[in-house]
Each structure stands twice: as C-alpha cells, then as structure tokens.
C-alpha atoms as a PDB file:
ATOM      1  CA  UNK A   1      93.439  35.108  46.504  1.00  0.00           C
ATOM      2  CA  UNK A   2      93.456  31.635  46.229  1.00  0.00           C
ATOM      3  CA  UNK A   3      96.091  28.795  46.788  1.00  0.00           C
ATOM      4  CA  UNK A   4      97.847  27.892  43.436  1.00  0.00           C
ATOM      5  CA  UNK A   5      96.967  24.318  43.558  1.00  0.00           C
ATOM      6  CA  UNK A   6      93.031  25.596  44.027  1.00  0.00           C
ATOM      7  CA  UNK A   7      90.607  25.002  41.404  1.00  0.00           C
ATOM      8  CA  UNK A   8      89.715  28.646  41.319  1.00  0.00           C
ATOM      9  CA  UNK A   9      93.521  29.816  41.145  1.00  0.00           C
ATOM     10  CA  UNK A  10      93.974  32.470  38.486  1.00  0.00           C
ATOM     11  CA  UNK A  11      90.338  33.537  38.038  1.00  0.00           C
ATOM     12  CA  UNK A  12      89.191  36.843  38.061  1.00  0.00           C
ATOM     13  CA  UNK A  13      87.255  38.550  41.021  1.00  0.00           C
ATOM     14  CA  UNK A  14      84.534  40.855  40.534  1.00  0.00           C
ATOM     15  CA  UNK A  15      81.298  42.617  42.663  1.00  0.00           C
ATOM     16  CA  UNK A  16      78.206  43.264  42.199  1.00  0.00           C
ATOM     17  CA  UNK A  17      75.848  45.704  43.805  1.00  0.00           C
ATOM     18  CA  UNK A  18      72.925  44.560  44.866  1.00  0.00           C
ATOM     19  CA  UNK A  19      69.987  46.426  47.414  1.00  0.00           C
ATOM     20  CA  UNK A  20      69.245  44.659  50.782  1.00  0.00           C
ATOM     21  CA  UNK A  21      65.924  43.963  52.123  1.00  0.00           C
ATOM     22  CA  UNK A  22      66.147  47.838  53.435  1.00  0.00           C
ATOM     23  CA  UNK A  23      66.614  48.896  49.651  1.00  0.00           C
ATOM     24  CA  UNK A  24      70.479  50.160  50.832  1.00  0.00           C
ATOM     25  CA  UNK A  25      72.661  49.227  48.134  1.00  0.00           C
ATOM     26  CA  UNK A  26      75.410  46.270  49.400  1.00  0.00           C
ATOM     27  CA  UNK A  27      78.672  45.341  47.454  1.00  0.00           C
ATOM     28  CA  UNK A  28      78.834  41.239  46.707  1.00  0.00           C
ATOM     29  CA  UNK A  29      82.059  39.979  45.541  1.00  0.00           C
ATOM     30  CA  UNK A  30      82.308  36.962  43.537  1.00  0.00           C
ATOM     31  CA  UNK A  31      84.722  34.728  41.863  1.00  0.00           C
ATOM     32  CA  UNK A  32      83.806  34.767  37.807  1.00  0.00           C
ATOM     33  CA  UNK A  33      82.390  31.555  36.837  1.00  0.00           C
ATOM     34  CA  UNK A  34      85.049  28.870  36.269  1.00  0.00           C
ATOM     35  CA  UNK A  35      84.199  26.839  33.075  1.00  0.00           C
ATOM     36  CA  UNK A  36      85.422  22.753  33.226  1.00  0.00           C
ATOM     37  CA  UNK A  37      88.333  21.881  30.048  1.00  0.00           C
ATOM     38  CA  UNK A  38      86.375  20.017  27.055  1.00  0.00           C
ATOM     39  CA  UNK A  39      88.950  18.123  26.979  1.00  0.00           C
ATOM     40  CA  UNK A  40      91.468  16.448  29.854  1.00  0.00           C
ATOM     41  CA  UNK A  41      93.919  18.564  30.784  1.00  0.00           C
ATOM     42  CA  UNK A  42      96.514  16.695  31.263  1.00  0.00           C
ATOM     43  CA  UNK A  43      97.703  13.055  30.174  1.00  0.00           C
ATOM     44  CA  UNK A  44      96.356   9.895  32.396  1.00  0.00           C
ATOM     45  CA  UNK A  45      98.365   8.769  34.873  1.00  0.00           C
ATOM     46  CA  UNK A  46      96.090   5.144  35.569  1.00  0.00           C
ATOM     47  CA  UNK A  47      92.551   4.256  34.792  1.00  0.00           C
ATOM     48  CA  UNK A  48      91.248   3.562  38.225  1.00  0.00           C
ATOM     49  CA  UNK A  49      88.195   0.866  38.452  1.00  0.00           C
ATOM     50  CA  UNK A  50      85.609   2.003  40.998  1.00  0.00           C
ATOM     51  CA  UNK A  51      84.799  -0.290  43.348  1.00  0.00           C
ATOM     52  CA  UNK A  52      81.863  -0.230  46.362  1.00  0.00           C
ATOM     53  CA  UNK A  53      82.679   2.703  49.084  1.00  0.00           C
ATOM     54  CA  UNK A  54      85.278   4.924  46.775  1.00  0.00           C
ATOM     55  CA  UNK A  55      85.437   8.389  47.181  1.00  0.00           C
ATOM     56  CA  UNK A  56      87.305  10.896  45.030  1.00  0.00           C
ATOM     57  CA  UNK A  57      88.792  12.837  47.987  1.00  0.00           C
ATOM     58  CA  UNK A  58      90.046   9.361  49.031  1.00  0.00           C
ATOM     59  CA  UNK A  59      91.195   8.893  45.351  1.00  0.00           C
ATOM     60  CA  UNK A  60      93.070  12.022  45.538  1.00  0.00           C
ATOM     61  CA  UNK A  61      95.126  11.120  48.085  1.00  0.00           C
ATOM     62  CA  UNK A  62      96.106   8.011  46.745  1.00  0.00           C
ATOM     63  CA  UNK A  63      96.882   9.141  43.010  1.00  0.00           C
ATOM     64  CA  UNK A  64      97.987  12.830  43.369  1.00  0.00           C
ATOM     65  CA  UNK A  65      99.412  12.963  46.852  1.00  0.00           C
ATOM     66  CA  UNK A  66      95.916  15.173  47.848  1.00  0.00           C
ATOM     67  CA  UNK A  67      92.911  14.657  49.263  1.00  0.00           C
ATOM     68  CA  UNK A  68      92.009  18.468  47.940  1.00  0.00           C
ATOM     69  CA  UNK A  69      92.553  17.914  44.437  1.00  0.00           C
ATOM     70  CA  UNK A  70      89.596  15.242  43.618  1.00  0.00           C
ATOM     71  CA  UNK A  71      88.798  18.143  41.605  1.00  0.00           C
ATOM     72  CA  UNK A  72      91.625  17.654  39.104  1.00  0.00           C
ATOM     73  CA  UNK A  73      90.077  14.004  38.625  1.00  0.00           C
ATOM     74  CA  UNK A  74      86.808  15.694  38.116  1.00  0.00           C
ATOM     75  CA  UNK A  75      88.140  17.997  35.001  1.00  0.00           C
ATOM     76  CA  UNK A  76      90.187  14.655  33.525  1.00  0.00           C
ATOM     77  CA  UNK A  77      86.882  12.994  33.052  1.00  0.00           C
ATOM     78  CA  UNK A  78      84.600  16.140  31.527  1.00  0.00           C
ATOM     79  CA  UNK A  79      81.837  15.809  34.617  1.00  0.00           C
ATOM     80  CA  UNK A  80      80.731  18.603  36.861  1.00  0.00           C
ATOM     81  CA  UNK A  81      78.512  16.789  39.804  1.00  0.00           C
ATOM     82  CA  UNK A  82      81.976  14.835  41.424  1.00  0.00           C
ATOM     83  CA  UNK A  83      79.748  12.009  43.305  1.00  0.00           C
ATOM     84  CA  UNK A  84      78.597  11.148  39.695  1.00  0.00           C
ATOM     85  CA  UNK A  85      82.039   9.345  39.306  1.00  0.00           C
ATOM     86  CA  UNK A  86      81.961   6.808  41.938  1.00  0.00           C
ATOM     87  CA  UNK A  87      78.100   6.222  41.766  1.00  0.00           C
ATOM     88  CA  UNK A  88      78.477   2.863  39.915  1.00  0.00           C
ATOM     89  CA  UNK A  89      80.898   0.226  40.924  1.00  0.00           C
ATOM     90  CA  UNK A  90      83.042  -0.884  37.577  1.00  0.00           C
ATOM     91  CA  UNK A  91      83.394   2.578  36.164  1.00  0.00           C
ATOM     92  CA  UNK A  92      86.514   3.559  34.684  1.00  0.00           C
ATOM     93  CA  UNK A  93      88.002   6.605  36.208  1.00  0.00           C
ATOM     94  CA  UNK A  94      91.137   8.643  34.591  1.00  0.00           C
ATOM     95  CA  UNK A  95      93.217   9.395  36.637  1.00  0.00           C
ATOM     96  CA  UNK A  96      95.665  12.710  35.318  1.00  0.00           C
ATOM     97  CA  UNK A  97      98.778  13.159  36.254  1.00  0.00           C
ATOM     98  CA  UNK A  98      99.412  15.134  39.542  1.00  0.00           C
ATOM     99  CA  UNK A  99      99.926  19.187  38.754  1.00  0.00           C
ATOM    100  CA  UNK A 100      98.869  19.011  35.473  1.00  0.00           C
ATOM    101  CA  UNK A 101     101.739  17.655  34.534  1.00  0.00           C
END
C-alpha cells in the first residue's frame, strides 16, 4: 500500500462505516494510527546544529540521501510536530543513520 521507505509502511489498514449527511451508511478506510519509537531507532549518524533558515526536508537530503525521509529525523529525536526541530537556531539535532541502519 505504501512505499517501503514510507513512514506508514507495514501498518495495518482498516474501515469504518460511518452515515452521510443523507443518513446512507459510507465505508471510510484508514491507516491504523502509527505510534512514534520511545526511543531512537537507530544509532546517530551526526548531531546536526540548527542554524537560521533549516528545514528538515532540506536536512534529509543532505544526511540520508532524501528529502522524503525528514520523518526518520523526526522519530530519532522522540518529537511529533517536525517544525518544532528547527524552531530555535543552536539546537542539536540527531541525525540516524539512513534506512535504519
């Protein structure tokens, strides 16, 4: 269903049936709720210092090859709103190694 290197790769689908604004029952599938690792992953590749303008999908491509997988940088560092990492200039950012390696 989804690419391999996605972040929803490998969980489960499911539907729901829900009534429309006519009351006619409609089927709504979904992708179960995907749950971020307490812990990283994956062992740290650098520890990137943010600096003014950096954004993860521009962090991606530098470190893991990817624009696409700023989401992998995400899960290393335990936070689920992304922006939150490059907010503040002089944060430390782990970087993980590039698939989960």
């Amino acid at each position: 269903m989804f690419e391999p290197s996605s972040r929803y790769s490998g969980l489960e689908a499911a539907e729901l049936t829900v009534l429309d604004a006519a009351g006619e029952p409609r089927v709504v599938a979904y992708v179960r709720r995907r749950f971020v690792p307490g812990a990283p992953p994956t062992a740290t590749l650098v520890s990137h210092t943010v600096i003014q303008g950096d954004r993860l999908d521009h962090l991606g491509a530098r470190y893991l090859g990817d624009p696409t997988q700023f989401w992998r940088i995400c899960d290393a560092n335990g936070v689920l709103r992304p922006q939150e990492l490059v907010e503040e200039p002089g944060r430390r950012v782990d970087i993980p190694l590039p698939g989960g390696l």
